[in-house]
PDB file of N, CA and C in Angstrom:
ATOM      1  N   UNK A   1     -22.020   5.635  33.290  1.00  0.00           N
ATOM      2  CA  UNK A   1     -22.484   6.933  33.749  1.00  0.00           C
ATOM      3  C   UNK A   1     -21.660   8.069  33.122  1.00  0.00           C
ATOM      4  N   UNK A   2     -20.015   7.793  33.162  1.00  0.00           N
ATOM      5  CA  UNK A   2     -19.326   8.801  32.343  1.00  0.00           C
ATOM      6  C   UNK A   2     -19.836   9.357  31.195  1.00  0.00           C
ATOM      7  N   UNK A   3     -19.779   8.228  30.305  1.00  0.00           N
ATOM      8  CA  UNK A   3     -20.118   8.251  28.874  1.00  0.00           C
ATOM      9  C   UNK A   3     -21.493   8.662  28.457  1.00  0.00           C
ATOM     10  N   UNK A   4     -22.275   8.542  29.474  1.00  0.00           N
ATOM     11  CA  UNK A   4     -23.882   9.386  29.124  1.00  0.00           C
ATOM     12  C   UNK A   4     -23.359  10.816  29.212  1.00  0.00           C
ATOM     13  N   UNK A   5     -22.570  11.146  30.617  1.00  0.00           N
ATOM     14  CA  UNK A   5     -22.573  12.971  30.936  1.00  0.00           C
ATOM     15  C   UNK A   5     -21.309  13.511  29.519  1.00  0.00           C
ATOM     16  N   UNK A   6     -20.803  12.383  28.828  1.00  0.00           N
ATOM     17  CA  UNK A   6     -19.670  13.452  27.977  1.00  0.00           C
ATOM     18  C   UNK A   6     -20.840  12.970  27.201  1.00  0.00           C
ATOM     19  N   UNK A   7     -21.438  12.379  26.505  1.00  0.00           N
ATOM     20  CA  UNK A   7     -22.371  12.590  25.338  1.00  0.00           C
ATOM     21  C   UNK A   7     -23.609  13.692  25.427  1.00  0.00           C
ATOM     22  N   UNK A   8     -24.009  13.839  26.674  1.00  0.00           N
ATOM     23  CA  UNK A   8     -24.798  15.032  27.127  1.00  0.00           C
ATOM     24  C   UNK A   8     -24.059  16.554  26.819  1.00  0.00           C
ATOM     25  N   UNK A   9     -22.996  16.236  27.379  1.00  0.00           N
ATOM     26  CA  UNK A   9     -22.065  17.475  27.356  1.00  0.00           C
ATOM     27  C   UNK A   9     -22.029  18.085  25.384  1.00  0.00           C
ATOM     28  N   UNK A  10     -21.574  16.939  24.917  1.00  0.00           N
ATOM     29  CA  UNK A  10     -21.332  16.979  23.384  1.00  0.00           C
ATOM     30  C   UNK A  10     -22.687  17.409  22.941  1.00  0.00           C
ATOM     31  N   UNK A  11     -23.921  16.914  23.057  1.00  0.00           N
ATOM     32  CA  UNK A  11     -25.373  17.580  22.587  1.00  0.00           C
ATOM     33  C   UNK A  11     -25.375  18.561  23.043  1.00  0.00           C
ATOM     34  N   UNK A  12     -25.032  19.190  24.136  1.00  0.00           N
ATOM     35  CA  UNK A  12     -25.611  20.609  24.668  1.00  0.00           C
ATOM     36  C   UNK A  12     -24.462  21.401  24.152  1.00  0.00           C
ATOM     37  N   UNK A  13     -23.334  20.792  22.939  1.00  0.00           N
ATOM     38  CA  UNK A  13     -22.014  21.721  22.387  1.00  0.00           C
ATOM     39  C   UNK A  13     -21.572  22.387  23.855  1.00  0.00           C
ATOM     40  N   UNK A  14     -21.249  21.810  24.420  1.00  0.00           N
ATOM     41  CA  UNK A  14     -20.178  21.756  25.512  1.00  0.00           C
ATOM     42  C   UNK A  14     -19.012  20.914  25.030  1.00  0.00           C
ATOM     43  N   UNK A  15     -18.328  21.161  23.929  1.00  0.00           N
ATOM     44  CA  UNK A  15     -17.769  19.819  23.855  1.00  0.00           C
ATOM     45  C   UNK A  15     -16.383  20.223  24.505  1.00  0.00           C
ATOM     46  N   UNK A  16     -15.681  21.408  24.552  1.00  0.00           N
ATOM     47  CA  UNK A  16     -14.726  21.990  25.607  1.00  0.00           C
ATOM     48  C   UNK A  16     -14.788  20.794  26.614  1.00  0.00           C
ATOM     49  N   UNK A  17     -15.959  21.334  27.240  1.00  0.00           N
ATOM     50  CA  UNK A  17     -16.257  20.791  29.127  1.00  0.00           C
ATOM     51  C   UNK A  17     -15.987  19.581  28.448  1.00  0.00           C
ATOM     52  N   UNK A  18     -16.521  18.842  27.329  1.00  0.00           N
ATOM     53  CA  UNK A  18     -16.485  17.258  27.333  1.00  0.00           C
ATOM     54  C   UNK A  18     -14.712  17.106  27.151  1.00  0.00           C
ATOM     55  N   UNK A  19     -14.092  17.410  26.483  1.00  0.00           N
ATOM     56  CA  UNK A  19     -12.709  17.200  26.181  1.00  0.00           C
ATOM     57  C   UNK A  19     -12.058  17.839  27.882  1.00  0.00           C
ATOM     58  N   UNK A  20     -12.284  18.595  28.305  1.00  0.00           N
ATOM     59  CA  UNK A  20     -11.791  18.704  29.958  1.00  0.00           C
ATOM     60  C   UNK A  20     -11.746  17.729  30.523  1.00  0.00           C
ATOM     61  N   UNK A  21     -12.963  17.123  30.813  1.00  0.00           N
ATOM     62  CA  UNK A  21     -13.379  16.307  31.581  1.00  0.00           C
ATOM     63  C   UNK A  21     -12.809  14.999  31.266  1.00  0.00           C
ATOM     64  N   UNK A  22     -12.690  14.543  30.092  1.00  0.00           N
ATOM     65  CA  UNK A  22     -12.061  13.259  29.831  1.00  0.00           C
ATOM     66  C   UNK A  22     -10.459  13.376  29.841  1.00  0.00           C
ATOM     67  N   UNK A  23     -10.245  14.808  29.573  1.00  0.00           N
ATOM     68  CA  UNK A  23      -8.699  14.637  30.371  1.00  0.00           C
ATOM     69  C   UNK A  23      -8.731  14.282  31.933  1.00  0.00           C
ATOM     70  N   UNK A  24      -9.708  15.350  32.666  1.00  0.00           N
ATOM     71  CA  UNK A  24      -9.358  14.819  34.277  1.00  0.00           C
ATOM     72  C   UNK A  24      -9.601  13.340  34.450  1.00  0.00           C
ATOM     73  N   UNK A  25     -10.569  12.980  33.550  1.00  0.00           N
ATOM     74  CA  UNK A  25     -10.649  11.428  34.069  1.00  0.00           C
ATOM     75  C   UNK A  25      -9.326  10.477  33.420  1.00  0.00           C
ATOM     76  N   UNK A  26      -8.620  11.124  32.289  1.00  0.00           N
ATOM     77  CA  UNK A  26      -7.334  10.352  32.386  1.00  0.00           C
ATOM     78  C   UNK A  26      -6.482  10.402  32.907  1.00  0.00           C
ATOM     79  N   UNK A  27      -6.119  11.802  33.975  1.00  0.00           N
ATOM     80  CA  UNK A  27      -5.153  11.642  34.736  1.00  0.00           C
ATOM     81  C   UNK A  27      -5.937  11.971  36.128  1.00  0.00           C
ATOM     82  N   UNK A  28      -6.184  11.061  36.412  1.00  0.00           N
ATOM     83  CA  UNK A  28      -6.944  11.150  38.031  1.00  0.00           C
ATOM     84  C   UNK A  28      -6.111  12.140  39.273  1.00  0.00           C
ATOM     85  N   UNK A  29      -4.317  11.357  39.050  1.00  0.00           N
ATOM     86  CA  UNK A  29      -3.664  12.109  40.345  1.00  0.00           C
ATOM     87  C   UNK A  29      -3.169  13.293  39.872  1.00  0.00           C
ATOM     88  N   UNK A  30      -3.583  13.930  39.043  1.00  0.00           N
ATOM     89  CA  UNK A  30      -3.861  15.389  38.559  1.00  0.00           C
ATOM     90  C   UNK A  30      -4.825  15.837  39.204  1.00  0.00           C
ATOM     91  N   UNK A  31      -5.885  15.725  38.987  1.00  0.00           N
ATOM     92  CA  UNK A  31      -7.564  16.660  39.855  1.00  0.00           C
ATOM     93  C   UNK A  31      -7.588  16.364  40.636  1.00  0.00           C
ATOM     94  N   UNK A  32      -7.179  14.589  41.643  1.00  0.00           N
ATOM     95  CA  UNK A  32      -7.883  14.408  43.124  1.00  0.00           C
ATOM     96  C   UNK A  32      -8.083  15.267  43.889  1.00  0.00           C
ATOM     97  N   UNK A  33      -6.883  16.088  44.184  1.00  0.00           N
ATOM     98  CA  UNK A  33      -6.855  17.341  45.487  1.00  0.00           C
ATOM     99  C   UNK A  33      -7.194  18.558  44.901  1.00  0.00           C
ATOM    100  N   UNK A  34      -8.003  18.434  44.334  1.00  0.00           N
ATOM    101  CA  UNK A  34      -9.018  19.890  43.598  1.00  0.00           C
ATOM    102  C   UNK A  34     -10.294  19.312  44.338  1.00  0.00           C
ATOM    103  N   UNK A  35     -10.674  20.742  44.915  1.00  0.00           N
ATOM    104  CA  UNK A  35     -12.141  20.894  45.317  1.00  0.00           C
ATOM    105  C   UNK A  35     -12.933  20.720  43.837  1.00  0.00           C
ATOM    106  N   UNK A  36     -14.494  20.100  44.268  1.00  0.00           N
ATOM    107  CA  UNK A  36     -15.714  20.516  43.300  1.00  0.00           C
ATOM    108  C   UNK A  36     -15.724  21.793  42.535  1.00  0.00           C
ATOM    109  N   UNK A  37     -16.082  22.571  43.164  1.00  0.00           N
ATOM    110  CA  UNK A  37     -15.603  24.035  42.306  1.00  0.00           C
ATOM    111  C   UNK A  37     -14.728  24.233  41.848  1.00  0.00           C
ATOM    112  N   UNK A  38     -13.131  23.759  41.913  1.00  0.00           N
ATOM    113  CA  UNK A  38     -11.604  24.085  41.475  1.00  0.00           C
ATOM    114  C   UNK A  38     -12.237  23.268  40.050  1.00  0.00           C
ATOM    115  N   UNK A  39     -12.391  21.760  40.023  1.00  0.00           N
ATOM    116  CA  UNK A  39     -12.629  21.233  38.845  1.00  0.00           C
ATOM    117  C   UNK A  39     -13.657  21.740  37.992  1.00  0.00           C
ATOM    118  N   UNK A  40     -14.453  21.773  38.650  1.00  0.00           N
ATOM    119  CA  UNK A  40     -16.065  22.547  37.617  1.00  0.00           C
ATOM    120  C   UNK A  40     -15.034  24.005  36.892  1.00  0.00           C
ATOM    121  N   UNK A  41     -14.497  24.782  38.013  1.00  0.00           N
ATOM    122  CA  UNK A  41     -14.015  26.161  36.912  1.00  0.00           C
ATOM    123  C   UNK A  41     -13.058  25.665  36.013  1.00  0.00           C
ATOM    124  N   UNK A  42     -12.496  24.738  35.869  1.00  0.00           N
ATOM    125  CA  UNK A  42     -10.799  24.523  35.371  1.00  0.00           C
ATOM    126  C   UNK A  42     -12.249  23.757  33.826  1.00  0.00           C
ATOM    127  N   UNK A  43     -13.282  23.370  34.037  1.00  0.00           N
ATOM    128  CA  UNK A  43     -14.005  22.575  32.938  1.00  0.00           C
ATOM    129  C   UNK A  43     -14.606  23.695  32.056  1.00  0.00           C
ATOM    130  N   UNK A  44     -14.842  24.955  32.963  1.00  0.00           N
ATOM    131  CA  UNK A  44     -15.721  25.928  31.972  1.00  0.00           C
ATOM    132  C   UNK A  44     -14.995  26.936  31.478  1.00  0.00           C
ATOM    133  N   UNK A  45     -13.614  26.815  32.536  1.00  0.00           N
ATOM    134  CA  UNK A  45     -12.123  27.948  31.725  1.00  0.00           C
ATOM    135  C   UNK A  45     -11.901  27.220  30.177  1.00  0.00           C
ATOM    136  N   UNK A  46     -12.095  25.600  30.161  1.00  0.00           N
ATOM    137  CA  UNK A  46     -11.400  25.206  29.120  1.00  0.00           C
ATOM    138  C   UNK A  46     -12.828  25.481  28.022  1.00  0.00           C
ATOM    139  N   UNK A  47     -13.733  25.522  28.101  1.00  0.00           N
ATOM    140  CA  UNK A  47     -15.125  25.295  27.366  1.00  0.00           C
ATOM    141  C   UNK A  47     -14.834  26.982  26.507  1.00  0.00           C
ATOM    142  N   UNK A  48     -14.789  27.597  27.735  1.00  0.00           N
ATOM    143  CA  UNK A  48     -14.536  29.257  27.115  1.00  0.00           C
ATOM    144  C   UNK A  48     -13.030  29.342  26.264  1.00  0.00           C
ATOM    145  N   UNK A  49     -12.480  28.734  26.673  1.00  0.00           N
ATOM    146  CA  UNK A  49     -11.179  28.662  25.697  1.00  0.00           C
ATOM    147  C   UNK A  49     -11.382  28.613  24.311  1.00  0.00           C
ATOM    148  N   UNK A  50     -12.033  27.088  24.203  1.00  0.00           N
ATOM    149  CA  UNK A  50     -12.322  26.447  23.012  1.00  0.00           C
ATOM    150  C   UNK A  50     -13.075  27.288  21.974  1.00  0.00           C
ATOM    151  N   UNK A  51     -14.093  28.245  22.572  1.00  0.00           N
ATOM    152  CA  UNK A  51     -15.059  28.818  22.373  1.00  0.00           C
ATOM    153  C   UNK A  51     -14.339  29.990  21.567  1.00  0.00           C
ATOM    154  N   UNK A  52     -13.479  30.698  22.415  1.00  0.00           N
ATOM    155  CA  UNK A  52     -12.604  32.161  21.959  1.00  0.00           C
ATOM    156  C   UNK A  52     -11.986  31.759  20.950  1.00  0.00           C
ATOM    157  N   UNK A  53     -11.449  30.342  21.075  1.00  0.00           N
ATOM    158  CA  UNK A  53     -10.728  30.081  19.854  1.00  0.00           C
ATOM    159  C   UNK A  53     -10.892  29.855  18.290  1.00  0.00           C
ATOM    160  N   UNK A  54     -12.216  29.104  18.227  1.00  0.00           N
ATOM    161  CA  UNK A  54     -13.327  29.132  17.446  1.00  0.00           C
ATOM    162  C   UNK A  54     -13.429  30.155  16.725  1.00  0.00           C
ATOM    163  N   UNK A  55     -13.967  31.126  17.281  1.00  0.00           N
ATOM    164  CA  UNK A  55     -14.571  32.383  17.123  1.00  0.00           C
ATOM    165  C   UNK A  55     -13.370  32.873  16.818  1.00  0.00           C
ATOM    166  N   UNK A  56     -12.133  32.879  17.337  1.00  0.00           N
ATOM    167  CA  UNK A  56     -10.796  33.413  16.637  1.00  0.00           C
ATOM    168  C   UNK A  56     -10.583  33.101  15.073  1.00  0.00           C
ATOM    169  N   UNK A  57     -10.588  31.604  15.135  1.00  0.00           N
ATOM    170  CA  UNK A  57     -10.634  31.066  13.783  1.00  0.00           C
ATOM    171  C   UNK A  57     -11.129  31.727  12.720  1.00  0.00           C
ATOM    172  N   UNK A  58     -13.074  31.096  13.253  1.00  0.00           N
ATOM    173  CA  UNK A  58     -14.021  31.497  12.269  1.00  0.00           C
ATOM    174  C   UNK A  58     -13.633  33.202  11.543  1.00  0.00           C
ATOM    175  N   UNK A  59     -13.343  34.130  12.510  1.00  0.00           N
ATOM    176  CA  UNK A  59     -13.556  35.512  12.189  1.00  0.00           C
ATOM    177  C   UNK A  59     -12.337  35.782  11.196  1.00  0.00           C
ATOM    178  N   UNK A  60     -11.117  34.900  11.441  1.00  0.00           N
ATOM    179  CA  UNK A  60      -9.558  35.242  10.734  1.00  0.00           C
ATOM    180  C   UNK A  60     -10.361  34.648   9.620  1.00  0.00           C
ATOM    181  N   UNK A  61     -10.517  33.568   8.847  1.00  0.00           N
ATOM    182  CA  UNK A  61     -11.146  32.962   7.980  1.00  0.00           C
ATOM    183  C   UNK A  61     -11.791  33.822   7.400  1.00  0.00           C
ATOM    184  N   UNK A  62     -13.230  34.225   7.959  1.00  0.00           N
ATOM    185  CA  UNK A  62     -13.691  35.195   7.533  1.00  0.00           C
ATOM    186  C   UNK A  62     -13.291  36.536   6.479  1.00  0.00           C
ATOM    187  N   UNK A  63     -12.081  37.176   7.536  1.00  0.00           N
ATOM    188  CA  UNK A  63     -11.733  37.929   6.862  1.00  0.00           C
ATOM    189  C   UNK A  63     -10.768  38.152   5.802  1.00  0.00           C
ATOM    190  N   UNK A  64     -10.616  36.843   5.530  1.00  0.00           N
ATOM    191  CA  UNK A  64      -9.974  36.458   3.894  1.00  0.00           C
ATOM    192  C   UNK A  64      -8.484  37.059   3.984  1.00  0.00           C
ATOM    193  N   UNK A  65      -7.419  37.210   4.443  1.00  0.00           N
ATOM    194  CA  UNK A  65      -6.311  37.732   4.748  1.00  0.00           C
ATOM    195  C   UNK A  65      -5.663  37.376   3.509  1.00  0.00           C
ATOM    196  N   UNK A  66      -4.615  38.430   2.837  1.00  0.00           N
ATOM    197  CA  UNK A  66      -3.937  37.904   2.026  1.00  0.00           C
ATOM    198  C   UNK A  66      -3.029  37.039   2.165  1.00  0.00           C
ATOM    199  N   UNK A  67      -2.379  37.117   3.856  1.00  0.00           N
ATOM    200  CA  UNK A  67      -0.981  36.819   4.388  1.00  0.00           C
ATOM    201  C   UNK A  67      -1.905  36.292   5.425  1.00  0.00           C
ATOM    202  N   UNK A  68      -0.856  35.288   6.178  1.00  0.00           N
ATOM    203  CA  UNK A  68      -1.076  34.607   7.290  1.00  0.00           C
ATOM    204  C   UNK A  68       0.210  35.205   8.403  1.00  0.00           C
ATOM    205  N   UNK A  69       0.040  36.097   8.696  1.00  0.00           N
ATOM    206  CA  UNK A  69       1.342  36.831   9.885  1.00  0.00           C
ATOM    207  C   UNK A  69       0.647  36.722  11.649  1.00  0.00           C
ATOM    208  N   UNK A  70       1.571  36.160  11.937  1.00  0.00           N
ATOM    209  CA  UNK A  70       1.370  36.420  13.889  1.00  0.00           C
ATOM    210  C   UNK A  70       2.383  36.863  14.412  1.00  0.00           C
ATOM    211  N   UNK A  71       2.003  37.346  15.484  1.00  0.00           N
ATOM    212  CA  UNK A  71       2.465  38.491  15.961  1.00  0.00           C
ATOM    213  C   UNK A  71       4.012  37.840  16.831  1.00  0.00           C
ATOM    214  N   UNK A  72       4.151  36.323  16.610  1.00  0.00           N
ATOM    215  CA  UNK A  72       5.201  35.681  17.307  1.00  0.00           C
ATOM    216  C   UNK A  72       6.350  35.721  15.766  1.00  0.00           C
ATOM    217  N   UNK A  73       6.145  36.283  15.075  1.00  0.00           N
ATOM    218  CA  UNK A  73       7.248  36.339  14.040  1.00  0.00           C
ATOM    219  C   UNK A  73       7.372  37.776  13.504  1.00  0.00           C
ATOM    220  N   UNK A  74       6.984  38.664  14.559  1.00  0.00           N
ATOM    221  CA  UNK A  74       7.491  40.152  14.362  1.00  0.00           C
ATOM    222  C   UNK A  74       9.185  39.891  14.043  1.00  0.00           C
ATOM    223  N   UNK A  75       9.627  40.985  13.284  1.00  0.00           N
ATOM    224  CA  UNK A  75      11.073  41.091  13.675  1.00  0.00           C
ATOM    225  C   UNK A  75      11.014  42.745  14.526  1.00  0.00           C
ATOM    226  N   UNK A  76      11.949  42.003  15.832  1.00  0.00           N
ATOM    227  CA  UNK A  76      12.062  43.443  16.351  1.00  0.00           C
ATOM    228  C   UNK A  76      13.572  44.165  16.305  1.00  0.00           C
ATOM    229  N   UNK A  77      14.393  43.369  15.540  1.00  0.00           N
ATOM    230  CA  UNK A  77      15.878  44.304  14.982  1.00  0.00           C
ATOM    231  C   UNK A  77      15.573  45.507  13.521  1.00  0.00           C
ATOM    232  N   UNK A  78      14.722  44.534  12.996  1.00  0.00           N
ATOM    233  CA  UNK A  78      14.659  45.579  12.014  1.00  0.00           C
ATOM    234  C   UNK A  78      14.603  47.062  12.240  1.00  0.00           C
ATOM    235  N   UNK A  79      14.969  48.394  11.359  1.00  0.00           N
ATOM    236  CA  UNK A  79      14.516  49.289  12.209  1.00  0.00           C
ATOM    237  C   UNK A  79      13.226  50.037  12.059  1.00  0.00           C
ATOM    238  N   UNK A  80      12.444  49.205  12.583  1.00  0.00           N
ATOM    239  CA  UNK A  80      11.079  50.111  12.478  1.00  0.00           C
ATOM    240  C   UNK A  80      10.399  51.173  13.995  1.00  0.00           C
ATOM    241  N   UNK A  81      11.712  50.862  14.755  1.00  0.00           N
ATOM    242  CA  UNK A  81      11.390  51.173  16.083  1.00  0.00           C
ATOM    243  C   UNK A  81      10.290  50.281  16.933  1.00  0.00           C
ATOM    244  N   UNK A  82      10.082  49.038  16.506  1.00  0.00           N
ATOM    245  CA  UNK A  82       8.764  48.660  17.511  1.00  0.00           C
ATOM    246  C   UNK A  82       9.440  48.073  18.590  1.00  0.00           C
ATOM    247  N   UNK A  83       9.041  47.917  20.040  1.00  0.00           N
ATOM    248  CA  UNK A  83       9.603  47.602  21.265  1.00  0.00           C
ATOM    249  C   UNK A  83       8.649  46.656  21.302  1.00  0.00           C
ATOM    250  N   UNK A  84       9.512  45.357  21.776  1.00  0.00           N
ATOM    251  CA  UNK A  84       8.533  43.816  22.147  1.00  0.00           C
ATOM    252  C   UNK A  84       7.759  44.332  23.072  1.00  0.00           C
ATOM    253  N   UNK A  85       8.243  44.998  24.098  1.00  0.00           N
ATOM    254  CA  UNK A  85       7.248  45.149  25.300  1.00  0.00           C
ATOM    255  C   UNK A  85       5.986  46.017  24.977  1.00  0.00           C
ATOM    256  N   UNK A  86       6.484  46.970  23.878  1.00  0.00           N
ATOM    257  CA  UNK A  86       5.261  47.566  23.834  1.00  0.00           C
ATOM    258  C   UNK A  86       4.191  46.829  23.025  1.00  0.00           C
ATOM    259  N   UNK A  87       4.618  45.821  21.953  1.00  0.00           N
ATOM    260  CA  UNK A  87       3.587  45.414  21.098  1.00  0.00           C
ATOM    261  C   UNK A  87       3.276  44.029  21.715  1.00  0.00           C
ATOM    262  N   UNK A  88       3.496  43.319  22.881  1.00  0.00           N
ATOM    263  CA  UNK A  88       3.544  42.427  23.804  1.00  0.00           C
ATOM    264  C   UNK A  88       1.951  42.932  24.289  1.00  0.00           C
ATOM    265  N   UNK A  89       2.203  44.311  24.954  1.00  0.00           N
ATOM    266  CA  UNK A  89       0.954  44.733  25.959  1.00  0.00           C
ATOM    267  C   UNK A  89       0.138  45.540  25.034  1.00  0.00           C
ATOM    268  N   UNK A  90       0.183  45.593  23.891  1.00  0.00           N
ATOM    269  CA  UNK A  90      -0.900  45.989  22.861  1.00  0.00           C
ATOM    270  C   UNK A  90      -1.554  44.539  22.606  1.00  0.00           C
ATOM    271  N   UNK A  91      -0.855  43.812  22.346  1.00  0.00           N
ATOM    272  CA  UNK A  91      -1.806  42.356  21.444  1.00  0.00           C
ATOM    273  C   UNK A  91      -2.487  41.520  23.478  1.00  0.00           C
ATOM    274  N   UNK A  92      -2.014  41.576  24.124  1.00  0.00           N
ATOM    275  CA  UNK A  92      -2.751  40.766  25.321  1.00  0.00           C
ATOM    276  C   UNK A  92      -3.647  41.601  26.128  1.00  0.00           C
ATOM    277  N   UNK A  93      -4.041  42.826  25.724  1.00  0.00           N
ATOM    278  CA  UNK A  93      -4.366  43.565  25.973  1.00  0.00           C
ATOM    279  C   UNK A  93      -5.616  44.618  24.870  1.00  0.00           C
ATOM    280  N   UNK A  94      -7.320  44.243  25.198  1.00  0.00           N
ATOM    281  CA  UNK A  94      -7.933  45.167  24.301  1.00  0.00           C
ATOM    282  C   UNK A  94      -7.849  46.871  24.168  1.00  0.00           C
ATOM    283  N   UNK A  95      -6.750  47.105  24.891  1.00  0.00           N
ATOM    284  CA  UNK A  95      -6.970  48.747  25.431  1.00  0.00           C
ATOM    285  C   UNK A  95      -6.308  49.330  23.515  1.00  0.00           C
ATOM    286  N   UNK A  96      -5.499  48.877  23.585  1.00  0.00           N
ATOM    287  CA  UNK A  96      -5.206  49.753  22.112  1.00  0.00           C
ATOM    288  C   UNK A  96      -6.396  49.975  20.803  1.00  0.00           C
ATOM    289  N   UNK A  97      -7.514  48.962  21.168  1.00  0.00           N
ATOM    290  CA  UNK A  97      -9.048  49.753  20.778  1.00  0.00           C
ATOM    291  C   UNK A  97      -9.528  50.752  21.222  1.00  0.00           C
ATOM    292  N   UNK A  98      -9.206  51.213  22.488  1.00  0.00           N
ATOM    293  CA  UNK A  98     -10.170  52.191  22.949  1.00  0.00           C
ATOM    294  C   UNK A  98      -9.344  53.636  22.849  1.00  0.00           C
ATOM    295  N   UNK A  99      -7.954  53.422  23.469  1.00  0.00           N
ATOM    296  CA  UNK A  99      -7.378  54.213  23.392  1.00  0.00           C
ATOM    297  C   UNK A  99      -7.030  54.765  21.673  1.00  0.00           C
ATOM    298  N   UNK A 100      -6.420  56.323  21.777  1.00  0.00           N
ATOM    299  CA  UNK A 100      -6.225  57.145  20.856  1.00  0.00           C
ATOM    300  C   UNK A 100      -4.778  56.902  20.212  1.00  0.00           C
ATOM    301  N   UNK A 101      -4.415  55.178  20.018  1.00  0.00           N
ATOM    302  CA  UNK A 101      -2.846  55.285  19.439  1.00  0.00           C
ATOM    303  C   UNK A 101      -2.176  55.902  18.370  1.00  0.00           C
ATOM    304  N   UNK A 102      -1.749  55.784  17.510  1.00  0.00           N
ATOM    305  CA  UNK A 102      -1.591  56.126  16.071  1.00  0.00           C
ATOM    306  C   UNK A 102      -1.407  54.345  15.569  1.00  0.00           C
ATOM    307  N   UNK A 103      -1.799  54.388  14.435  1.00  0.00           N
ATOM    308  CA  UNK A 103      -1.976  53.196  13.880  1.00  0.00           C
ATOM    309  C   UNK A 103      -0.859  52.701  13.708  1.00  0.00           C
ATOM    310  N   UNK A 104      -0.424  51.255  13.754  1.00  0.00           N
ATOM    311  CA  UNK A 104       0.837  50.546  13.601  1.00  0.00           C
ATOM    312  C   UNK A 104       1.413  50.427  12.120  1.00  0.00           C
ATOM    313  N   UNK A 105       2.284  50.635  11.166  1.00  0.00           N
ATOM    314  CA  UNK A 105       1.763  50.121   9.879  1.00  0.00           C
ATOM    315  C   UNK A 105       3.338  49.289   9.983  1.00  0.00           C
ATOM    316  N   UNK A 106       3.053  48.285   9.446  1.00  0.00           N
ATOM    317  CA  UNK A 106       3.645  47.359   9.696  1.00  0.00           C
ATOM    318  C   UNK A 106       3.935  46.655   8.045  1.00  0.00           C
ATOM    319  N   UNK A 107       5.596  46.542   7.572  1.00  0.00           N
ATOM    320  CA  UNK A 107       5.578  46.003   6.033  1.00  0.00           C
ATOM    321  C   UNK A 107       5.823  44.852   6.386  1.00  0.00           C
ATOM    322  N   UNK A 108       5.583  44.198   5.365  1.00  0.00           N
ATOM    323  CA  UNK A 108       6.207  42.712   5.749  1.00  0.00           C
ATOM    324  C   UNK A 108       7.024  42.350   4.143  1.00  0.00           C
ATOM    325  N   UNK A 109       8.139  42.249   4.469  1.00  0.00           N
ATOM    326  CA  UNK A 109       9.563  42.354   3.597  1.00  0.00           C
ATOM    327  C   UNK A 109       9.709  40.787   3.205  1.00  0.00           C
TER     328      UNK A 109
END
């Protein structure tokens, strides 16, 4: 019965929910004391994960980058003035789209 609903899951490209789900079923005394709903959301948090991530991928790819830089290998001694906290709550955060910042320009040495 498992193995029909993760192959269902995998045709309908759920494959998130399918890789969730075969984790909860490998660690059972992990999920037992999760309600129906606790497990169903914790299956479609991970589906949407997979999904953002994807789409993270595909779009970096996309846009052909010369450099491969993330934002976990800023240097913040150098002196360019940037504050972790501030470029912390710019990147986890879409507001520095909407809002009127001044643009970051950022060398990479």
């Amino acid at each position: 019965m498992i193995e029909q609903t993760l192959s269902q899951l995998r045709q309908l490209k759920l494959s998130g929910m399918a890789s969730a789900l075969q984790t909860q079923l490998e660690q059972p005394g992990t999920y037992e004391g999760l309600a129906f709903t606790e497990r169903l959301q914790l299956l479609v948090d991970h589906e949407d994960q997979e999904r953002n991530q994807r789409k993270q991928e595909r779009l970096i790819g996309a846009a052909k980058f010369k450099l491969k830089a993330h934002a976990k290998d800023l240097d913040y001694q150098a002196a360019r003035g940037l504050q972790q906290s501030q470029m912390a709550s710019l990147l986890l955060t879409p507001r520095y789209l909407k809002a009127k910042l001044p643009k970051l320009k950022i060398s990479i040495e």
